[in-house]
PDB file of N, CA and C in Angstrom:
ATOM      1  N   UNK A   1       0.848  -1.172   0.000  1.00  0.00           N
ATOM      2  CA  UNK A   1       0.000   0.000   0.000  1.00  0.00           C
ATOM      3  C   UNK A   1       0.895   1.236   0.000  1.00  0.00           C
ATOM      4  N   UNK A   2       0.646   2.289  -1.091  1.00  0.00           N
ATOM      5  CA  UNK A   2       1.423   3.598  -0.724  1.00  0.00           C
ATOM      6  C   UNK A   2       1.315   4.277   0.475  1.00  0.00           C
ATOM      7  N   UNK A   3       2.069   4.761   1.059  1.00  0.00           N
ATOM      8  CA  UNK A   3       2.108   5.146   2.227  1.00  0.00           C
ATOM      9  C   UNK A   3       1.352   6.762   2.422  1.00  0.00           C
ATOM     10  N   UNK A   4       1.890   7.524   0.793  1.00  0.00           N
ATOM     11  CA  UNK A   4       1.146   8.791   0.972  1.00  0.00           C
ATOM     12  C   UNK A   4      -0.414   8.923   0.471  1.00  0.00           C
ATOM     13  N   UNK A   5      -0.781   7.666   0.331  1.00  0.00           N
ATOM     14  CA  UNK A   5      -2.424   7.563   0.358  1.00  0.00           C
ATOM     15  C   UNK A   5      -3.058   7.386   1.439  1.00  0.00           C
ATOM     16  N   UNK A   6      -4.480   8.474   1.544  1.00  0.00           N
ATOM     17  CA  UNK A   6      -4.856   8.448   3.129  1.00  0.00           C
ATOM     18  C   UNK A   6      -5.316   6.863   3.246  1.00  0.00           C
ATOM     19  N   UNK A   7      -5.190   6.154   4.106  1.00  0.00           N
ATOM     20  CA  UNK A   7      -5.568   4.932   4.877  1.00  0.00           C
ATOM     21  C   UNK A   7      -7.240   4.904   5.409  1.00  0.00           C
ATOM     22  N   UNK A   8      -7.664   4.659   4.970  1.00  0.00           N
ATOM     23  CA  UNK A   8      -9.458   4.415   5.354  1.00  0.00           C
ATOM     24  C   UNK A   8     -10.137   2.987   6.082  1.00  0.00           C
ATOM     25  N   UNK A   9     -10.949   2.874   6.197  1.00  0.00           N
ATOM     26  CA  UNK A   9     -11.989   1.475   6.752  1.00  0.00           C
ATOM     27  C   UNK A   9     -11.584   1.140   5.405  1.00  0.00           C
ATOM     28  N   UNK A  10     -12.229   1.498   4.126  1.00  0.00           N
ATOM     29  CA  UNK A  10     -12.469   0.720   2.934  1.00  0.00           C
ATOM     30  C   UNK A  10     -11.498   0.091   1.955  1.00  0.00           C
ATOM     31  N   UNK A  11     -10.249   0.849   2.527  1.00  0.00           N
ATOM     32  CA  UNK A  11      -8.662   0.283   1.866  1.00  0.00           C
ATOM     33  C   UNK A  11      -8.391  -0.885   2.780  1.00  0.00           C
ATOM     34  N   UNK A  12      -8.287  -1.030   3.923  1.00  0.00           N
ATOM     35  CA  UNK A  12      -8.086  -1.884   4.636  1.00  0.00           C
ATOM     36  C   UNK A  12      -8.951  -3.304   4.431  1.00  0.00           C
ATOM     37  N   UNK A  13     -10.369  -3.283   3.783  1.00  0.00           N
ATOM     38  CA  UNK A  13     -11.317  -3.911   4.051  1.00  0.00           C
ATOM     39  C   UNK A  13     -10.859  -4.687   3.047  1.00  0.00           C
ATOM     40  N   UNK A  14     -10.242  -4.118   1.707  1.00  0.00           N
ATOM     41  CA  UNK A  14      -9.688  -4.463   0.244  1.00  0.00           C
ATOM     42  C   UNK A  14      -8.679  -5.366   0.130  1.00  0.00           C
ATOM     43  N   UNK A  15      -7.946  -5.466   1.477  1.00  0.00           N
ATOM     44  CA  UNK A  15      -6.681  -5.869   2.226  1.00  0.00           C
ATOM     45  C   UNK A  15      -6.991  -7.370   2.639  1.00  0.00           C
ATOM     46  N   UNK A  16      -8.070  -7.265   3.465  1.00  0.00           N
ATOM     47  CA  UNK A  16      -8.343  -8.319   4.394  1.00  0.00           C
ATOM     48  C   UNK A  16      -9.093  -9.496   3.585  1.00  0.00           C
ATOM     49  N   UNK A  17      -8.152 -10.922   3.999  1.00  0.00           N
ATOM     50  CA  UNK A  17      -9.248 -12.520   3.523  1.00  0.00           C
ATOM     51  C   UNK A  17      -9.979 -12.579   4.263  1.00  0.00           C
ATOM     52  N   UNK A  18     -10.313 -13.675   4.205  1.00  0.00           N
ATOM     53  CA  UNK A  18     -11.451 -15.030   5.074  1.00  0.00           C
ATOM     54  C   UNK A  18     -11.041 -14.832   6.269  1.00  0.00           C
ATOM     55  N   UNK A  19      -9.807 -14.589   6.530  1.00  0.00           N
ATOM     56  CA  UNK A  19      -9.065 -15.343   7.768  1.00  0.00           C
ATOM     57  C   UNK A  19      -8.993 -13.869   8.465  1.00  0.00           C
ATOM     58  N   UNK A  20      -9.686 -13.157   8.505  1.00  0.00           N
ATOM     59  CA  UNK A  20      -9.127 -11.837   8.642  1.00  0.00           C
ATOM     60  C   UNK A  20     -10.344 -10.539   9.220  1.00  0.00           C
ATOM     61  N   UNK A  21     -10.485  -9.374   9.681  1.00  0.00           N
ATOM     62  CA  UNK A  21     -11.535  -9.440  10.328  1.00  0.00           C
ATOM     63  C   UNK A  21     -11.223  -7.214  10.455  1.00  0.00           C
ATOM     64  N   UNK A  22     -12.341  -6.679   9.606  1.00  0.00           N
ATOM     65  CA  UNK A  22     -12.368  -5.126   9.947  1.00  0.00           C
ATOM     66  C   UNK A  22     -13.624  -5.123  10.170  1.00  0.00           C
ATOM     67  N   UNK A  23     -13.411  -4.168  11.732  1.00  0.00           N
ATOM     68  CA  UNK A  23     -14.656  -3.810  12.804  1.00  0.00           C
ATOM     69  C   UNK A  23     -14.676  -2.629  12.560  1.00  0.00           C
ATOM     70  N   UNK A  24     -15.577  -1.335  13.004  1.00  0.00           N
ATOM     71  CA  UNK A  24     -15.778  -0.521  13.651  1.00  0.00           C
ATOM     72  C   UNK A  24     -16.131  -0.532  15.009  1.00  0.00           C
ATOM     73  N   UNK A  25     -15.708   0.138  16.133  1.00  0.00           N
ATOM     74  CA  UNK A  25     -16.052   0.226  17.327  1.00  0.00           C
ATOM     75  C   UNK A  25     -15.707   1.870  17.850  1.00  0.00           C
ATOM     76  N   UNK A  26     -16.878   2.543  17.458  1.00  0.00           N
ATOM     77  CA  UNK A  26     -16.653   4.245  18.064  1.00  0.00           C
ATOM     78  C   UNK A  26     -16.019   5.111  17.172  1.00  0.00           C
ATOM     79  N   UNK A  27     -15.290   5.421  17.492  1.00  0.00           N
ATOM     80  CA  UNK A  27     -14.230   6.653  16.393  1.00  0.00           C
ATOM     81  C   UNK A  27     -13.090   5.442  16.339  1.00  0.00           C
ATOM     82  N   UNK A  28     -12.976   4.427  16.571  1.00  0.00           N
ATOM     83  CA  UNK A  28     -11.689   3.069  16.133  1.00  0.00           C
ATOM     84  C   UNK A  28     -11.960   2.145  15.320  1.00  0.00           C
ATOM     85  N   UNK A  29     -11.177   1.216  14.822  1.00  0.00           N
ATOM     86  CA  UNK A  29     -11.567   0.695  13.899  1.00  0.00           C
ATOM     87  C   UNK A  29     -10.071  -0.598  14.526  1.00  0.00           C
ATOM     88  N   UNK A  30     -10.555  -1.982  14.302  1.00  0.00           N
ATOM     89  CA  UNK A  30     -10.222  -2.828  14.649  1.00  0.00           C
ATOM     90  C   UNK A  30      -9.700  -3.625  13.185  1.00  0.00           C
ATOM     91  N   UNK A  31      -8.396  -3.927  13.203  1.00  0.00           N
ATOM     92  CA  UNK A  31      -8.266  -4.950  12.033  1.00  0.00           C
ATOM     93  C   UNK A  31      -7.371  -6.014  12.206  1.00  0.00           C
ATOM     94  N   UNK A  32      -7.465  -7.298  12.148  1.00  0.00           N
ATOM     95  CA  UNK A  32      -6.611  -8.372  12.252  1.00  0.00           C
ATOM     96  C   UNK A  32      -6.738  -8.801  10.696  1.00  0.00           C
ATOM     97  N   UNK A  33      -5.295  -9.128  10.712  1.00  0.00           N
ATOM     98  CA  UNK A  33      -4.808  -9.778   9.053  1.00  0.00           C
ATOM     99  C   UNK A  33      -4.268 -11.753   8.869  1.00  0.00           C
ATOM    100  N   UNK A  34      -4.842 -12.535   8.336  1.00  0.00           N
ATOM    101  CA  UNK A  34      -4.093 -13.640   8.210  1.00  0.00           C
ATOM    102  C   UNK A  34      -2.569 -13.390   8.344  1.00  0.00           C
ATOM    103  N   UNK A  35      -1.145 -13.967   8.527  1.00  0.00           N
ATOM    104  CA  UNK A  35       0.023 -13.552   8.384  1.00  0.00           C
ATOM    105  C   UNK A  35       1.032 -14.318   7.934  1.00  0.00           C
ATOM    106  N   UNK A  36       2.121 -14.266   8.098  1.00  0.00           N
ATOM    107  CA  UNK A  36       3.307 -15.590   8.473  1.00  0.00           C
ATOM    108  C   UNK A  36       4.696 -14.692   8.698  1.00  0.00           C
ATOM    109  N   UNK A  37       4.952 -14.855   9.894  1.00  0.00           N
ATOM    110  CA  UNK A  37       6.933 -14.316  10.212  1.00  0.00           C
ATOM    111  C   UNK A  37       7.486 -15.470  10.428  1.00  0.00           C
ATOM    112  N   UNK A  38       8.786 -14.776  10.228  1.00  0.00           N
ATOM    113  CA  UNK A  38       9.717 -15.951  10.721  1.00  0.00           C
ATOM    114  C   UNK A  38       9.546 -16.148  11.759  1.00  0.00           C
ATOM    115  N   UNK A  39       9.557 -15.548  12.972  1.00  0.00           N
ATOM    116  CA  UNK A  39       9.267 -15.725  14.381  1.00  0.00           C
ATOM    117  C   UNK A  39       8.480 -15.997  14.494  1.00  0.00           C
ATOM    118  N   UNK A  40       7.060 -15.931  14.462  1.00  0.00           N
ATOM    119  CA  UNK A  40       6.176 -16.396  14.649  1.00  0.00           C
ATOM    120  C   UNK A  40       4.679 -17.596  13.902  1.00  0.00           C
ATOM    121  N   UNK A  41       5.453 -17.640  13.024  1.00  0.00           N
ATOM    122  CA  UNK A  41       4.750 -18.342  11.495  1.00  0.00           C
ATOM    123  C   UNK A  41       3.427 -18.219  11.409  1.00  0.00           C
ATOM    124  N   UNK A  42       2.586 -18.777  11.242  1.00  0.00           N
ATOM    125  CA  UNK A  42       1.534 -18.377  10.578  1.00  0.00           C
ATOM    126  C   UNK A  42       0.581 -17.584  11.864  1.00  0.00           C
ATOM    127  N   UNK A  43      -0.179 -16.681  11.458  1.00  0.00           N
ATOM    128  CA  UNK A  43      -0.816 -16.526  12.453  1.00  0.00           C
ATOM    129  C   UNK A  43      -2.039 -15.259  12.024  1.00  0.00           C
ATOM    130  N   UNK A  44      -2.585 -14.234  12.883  1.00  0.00           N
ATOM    131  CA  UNK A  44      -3.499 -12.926  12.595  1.00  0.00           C
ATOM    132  C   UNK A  44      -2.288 -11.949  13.444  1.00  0.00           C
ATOM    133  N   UNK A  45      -2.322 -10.716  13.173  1.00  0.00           N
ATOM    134  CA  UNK A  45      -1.787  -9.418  13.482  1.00  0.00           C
ATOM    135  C   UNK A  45      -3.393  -9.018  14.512  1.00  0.00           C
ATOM    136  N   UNK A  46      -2.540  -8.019  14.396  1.00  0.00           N
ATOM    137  CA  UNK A  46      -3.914  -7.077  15.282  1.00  0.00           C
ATOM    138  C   UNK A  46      -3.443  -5.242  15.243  1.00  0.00           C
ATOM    139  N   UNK A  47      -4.408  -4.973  14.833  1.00  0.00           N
ATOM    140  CA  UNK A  47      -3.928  -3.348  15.024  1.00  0.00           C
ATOM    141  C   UNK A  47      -5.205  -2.512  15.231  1.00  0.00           C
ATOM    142  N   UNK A  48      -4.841  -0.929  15.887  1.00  0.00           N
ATOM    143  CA  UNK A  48      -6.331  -0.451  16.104  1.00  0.00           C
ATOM    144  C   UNK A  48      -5.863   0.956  15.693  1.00  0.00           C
ATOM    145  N   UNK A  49      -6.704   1.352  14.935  1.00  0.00           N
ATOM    146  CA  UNK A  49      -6.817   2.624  14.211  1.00  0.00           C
ATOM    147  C   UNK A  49      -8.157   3.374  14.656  1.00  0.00           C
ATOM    148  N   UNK A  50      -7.561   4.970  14.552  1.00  0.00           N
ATOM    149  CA  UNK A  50      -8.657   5.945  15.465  1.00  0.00           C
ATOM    150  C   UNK A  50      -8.658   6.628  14.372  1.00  0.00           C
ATOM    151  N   UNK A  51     -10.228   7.235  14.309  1.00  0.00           N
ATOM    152  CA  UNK A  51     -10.558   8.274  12.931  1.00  0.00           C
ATOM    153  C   UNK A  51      -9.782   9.823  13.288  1.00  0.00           C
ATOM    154  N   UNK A  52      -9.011   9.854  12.042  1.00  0.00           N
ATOM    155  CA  UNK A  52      -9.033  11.758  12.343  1.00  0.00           C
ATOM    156  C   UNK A  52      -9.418  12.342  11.173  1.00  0.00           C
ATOM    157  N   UNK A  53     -10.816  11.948  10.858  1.00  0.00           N
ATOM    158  CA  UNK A  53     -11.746  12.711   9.699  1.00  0.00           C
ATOM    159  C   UNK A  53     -13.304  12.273  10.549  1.00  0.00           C
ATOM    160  N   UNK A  54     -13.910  13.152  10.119  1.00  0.00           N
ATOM    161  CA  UNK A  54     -15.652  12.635  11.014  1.00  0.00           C
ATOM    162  C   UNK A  54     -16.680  12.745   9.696  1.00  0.00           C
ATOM    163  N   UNK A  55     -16.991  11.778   9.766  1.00  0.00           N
ATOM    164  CA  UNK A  55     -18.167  11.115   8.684  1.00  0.00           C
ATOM    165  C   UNK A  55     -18.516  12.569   8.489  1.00  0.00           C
ATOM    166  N   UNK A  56     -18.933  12.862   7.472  1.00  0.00           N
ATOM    167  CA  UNK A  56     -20.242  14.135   7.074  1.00  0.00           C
ATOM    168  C   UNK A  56     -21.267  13.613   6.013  1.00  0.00           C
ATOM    169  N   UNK A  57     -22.605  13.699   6.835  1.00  0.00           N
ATOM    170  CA  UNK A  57     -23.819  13.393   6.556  1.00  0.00           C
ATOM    171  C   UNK A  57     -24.437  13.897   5.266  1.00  0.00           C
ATOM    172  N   UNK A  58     -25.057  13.216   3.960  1.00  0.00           N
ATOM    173  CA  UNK A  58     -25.843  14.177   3.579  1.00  0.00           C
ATOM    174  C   UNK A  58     -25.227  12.823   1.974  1.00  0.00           C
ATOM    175  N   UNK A  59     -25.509  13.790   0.778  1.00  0.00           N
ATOM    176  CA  UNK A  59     -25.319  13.313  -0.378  1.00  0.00           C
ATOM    177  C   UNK A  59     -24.449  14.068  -1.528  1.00  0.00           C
ATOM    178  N   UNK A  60     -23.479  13.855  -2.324  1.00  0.00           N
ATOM    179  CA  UNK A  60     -22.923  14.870  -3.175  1.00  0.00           C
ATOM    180  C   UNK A  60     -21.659  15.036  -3.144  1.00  0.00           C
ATOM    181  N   UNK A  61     -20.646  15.920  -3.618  1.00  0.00           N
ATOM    182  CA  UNK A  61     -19.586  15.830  -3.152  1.00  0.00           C
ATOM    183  C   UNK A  61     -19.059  16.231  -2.021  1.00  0.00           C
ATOM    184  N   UNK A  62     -19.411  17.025  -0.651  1.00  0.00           N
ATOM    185  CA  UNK A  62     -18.992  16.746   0.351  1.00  0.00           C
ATOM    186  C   UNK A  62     -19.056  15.877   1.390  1.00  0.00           C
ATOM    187  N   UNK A  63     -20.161  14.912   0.852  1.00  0.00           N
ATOM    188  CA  UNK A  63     -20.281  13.825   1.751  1.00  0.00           C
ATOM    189  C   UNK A  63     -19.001  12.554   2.020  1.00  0.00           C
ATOM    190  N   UNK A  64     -19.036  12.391   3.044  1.00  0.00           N
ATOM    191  CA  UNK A  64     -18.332  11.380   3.640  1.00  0.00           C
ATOM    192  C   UNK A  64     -18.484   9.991   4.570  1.00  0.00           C
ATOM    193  N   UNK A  65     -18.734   8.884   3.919  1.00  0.00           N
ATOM    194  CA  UNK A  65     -19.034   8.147   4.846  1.00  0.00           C
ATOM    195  C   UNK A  65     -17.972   7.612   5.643  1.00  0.00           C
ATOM    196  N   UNK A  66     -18.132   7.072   7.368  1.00  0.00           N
ATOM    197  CA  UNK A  66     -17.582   6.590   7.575  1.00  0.00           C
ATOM    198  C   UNK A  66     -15.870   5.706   7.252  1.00  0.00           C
ATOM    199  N   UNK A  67     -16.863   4.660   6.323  1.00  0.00           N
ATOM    200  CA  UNK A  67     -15.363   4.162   5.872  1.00  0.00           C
ATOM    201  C   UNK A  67     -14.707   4.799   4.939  1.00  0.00           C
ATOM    202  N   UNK A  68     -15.076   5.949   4.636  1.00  0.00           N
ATOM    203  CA  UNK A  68     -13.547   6.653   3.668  1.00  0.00           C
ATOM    204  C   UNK A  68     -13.421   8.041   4.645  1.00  0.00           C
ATOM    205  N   UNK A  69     -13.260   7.921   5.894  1.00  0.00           N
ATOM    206  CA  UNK A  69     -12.726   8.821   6.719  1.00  0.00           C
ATOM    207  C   UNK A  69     -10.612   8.518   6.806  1.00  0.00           C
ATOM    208  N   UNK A  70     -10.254   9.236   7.679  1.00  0.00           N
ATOM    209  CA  UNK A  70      -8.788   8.890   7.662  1.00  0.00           C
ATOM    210  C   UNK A  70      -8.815   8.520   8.446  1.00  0.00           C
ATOM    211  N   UNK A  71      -7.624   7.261   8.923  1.00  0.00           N
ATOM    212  CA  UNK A  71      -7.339   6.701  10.049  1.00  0.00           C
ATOM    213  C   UNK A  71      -6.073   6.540  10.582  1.00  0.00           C
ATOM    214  N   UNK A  72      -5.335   6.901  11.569  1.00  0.00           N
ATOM    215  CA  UNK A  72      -4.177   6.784  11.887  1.00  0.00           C
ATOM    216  C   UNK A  72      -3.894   5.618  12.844  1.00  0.00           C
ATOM    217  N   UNK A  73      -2.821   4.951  12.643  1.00  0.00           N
ATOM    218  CA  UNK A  73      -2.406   3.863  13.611  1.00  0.00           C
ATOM    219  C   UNK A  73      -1.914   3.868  15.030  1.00  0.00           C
ATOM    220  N   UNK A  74      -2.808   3.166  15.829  1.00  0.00           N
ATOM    221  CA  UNK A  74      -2.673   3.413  17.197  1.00  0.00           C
ATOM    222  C   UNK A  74      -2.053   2.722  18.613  1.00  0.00           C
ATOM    223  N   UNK A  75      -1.709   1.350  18.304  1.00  0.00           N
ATOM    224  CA  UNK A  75      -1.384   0.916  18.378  1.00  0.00           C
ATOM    225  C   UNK A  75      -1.278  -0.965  16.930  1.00  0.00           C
ATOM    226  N   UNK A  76      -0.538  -1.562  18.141  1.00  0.00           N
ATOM    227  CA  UNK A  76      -0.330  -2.569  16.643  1.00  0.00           C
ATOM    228  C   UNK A  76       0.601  -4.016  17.790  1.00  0.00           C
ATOM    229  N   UNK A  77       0.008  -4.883  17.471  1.00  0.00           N
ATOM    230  CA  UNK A  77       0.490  -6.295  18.820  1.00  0.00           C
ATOM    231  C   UNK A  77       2.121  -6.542  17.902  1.00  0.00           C
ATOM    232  N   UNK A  78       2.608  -6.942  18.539  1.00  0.00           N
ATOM    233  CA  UNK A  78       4.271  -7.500  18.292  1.00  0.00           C
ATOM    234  C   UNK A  78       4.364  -8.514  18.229  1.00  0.00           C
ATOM    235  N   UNK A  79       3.348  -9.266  18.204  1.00  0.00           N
ATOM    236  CA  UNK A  79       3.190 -11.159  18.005  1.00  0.00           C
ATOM    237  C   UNK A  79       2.180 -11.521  17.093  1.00  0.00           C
ATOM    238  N   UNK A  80       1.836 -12.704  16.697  1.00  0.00           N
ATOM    239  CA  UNK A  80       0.732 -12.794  15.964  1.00  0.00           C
ATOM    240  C   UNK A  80       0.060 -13.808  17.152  1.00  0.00           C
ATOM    241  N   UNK A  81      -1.255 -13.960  16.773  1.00  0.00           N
ATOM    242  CA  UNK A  81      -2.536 -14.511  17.351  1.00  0.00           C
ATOM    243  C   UNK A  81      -2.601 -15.887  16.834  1.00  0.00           C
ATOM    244  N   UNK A  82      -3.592 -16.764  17.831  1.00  0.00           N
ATOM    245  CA  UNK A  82      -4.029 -17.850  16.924  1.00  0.00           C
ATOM    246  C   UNK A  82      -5.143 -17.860  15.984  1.00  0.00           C
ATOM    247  N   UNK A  83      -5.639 -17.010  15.951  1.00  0.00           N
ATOM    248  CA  UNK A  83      -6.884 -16.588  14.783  1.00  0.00           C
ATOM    249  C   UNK A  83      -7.571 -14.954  14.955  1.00  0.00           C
ATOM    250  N   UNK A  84      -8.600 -14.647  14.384  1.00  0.00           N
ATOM    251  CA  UNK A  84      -9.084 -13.666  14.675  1.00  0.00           C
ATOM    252  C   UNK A  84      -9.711 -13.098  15.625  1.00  0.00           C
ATOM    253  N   UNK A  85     -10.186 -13.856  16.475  1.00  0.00           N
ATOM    254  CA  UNK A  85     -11.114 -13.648  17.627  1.00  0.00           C
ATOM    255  C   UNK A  85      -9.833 -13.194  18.604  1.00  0.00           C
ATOM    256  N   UNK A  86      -8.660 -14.109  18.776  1.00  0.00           N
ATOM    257  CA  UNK A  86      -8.056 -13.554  20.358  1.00  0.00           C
ATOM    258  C   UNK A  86      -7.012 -12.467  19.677  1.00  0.00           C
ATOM    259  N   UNK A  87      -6.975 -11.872  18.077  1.00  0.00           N
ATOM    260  CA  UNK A  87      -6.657 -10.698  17.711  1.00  0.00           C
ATOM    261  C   UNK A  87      -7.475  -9.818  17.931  1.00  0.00           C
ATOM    262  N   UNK A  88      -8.645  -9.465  18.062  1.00  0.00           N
ATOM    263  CA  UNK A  88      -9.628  -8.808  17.965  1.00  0.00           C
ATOM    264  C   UNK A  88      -9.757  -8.365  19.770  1.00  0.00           C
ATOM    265  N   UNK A  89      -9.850  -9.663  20.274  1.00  0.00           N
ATOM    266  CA  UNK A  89     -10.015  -9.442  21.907  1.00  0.00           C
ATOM    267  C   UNK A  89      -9.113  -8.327  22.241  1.00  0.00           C
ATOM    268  N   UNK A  90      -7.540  -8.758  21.745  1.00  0.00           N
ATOM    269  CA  UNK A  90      -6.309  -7.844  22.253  1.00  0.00           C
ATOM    270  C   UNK A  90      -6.748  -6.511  21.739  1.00  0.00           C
ATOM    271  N   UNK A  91      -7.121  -6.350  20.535  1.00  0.00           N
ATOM    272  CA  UNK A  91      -7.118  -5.214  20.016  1.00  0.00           C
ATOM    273  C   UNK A  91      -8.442  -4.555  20.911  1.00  0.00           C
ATOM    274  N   UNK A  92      -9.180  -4.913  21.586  1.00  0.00           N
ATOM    275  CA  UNK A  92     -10.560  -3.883  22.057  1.00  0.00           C
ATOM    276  C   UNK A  92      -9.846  -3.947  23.601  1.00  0.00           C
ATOM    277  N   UNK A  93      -8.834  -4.552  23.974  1.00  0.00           N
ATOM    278  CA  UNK A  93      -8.017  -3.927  25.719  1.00  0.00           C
ATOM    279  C   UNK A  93      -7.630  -2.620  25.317  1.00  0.00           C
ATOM    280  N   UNK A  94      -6.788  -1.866  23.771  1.00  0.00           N
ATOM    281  CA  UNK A  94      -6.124  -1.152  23.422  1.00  0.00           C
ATOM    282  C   UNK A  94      -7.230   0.239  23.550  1.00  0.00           C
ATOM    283  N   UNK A  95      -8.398   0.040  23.238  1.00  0.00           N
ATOM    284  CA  UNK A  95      -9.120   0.866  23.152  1.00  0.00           C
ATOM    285  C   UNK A  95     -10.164   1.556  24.383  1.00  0.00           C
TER     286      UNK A  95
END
């Protein structure tokens, strides 16, 4: 992913398999990814992203939904998970 493209719910969502899992929860947004490291081989990530754009209501070109708001990274786990659920768990302590 380019880095100087803003980061949204809906880029991320584009990102994510089967194995893999984007929430909303409040102004955050929850995402675990299928993976594989050397250290840790196969596994889910976990990361939690907070909006710094706010939906604007309505129809046309200033409208904004939700998932194409901006999101910055807020934290992010240093291990991988055994699936999505105990990525997801870690990621809603963060929040």
């Amino acid at each position: 992913m380019n880095t100087t493209e803003k980061l949204t719910a809906e880029a991320l969502q584009m990102r994510v398999d089967s194995y893999g899992a984007i929430l909303a929860h409040g102004d955050y947004t929850l995402a675990t990814f299928a993976t594989w490291t050397k250290k840790d081989g196969y596994g889910n990530s976990a990361q939690v992203y907070r909006l710094t754009e706010a939906p604007i209501d309505g129809f046309g070109p200033n409208a904004r939904g939700r998932s194409e708001c901006a999101l910055e990274l807020i934290a992010e786990a240093d291990h991988l998970f055994a699936d999505a659920g105990h990525a997801i768990a870690w990621a809603l302590t963060q929040i």
